[in-house]
Protein backbone atom coordinates (compact mmCIF):
# COMPACT_ATOMS: atom_id res chain seq x y z
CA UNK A 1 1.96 -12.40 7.46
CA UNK A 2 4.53 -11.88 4.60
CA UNK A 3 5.24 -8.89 2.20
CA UNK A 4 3.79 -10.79 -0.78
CA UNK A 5 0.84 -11.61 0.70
CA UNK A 6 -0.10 -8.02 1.66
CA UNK A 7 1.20 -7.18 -1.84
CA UNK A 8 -1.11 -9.53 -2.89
CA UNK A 9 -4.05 -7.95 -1.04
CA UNK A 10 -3.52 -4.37 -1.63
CA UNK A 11 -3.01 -5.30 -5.57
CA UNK A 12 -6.55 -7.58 -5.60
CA UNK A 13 -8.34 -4.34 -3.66
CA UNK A 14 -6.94 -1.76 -5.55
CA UNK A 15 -7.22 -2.91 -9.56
CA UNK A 16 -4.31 -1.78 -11.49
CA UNK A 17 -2.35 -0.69 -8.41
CA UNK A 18 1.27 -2.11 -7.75
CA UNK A 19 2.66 -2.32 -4.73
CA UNK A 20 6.37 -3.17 -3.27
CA UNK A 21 6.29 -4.43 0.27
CA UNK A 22 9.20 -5.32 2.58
CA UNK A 23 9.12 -6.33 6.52
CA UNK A 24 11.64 -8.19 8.16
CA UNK A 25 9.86 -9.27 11.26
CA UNK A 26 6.57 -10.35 9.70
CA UNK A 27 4.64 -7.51 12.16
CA UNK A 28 6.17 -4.24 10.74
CA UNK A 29 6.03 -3.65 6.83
CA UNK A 30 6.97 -0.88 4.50
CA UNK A 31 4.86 -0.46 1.20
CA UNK A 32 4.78 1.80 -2.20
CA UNK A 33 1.90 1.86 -3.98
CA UNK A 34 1.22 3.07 -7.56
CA UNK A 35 -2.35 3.20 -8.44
CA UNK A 36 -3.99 5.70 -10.90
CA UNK A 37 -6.88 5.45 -8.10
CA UNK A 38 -5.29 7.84 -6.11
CA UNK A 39 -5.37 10.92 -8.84
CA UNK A 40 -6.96 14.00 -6.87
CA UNK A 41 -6.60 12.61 -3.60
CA UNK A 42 -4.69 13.78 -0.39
CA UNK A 43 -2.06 11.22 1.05
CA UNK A 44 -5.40 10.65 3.66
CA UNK A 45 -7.44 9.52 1.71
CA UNK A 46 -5.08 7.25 -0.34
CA UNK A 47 -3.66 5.51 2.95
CA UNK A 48 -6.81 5.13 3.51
CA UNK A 49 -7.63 3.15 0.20
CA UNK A 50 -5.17 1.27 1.11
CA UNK A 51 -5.75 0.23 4.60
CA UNK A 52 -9.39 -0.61 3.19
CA UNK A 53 -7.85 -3.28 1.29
CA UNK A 54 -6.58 -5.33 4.34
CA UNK A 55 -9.19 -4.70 6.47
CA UNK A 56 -8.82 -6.14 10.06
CA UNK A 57 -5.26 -7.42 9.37
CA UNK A 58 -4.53 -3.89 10.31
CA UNK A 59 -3.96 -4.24 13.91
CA UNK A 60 -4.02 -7.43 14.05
CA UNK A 61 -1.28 -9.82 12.16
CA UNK A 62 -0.33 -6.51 10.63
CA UNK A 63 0.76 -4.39 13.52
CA UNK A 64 2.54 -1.26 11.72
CA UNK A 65 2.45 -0.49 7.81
CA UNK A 66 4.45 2.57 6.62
CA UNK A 67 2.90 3.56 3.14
CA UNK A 68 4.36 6.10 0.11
CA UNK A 69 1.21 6.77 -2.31
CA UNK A 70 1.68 7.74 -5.70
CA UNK A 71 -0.20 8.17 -8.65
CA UNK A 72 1.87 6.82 -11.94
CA UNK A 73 3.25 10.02 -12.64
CA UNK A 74 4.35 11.08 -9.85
CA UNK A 75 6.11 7.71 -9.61
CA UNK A 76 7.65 8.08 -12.74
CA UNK A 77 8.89 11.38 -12.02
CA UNK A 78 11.48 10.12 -9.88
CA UNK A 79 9.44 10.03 -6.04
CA UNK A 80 9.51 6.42 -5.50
């Protein structure tokens, strides 16, 4: 597992989300992810979104994933 692949995923579950993804050691990744999807929603139910996007990966080939959530504004103001 790479970070573009799981930026990949999470962008092709979430339409109109972006997402920046790093991990060094292919197990352990860090991701933001801007999606107007998440307007109204506790950080809870936005990881959640997310994880819902890659499934059993989770777990599995992805063993830790450390997500920020953010709508567009709050990414623009400065929180990413």
């Amino acid at each position: 597992m790479n970070p573009d692949t799981i930026r990949q995923l999470i962008e092709q579950g979430l339409p109109g989300a972006r997402a920046d993804v790093h991990g060094d050691d292919g197990v352990h990744f860090e991701a933001t992810v801007v999606s107007e999807a998440f307007r109204g929603k506790l950080p809870l139910a936005r990881h959640r979104m997310v994880y819902a996007t890659l499934g059993e990966r989770m777990g599995g080939e992805i063993h830790a994933l450390a997500l920020k959530t953010l709508t567009p504004e709050e990414a623009g103001s400065g929180n990413s």
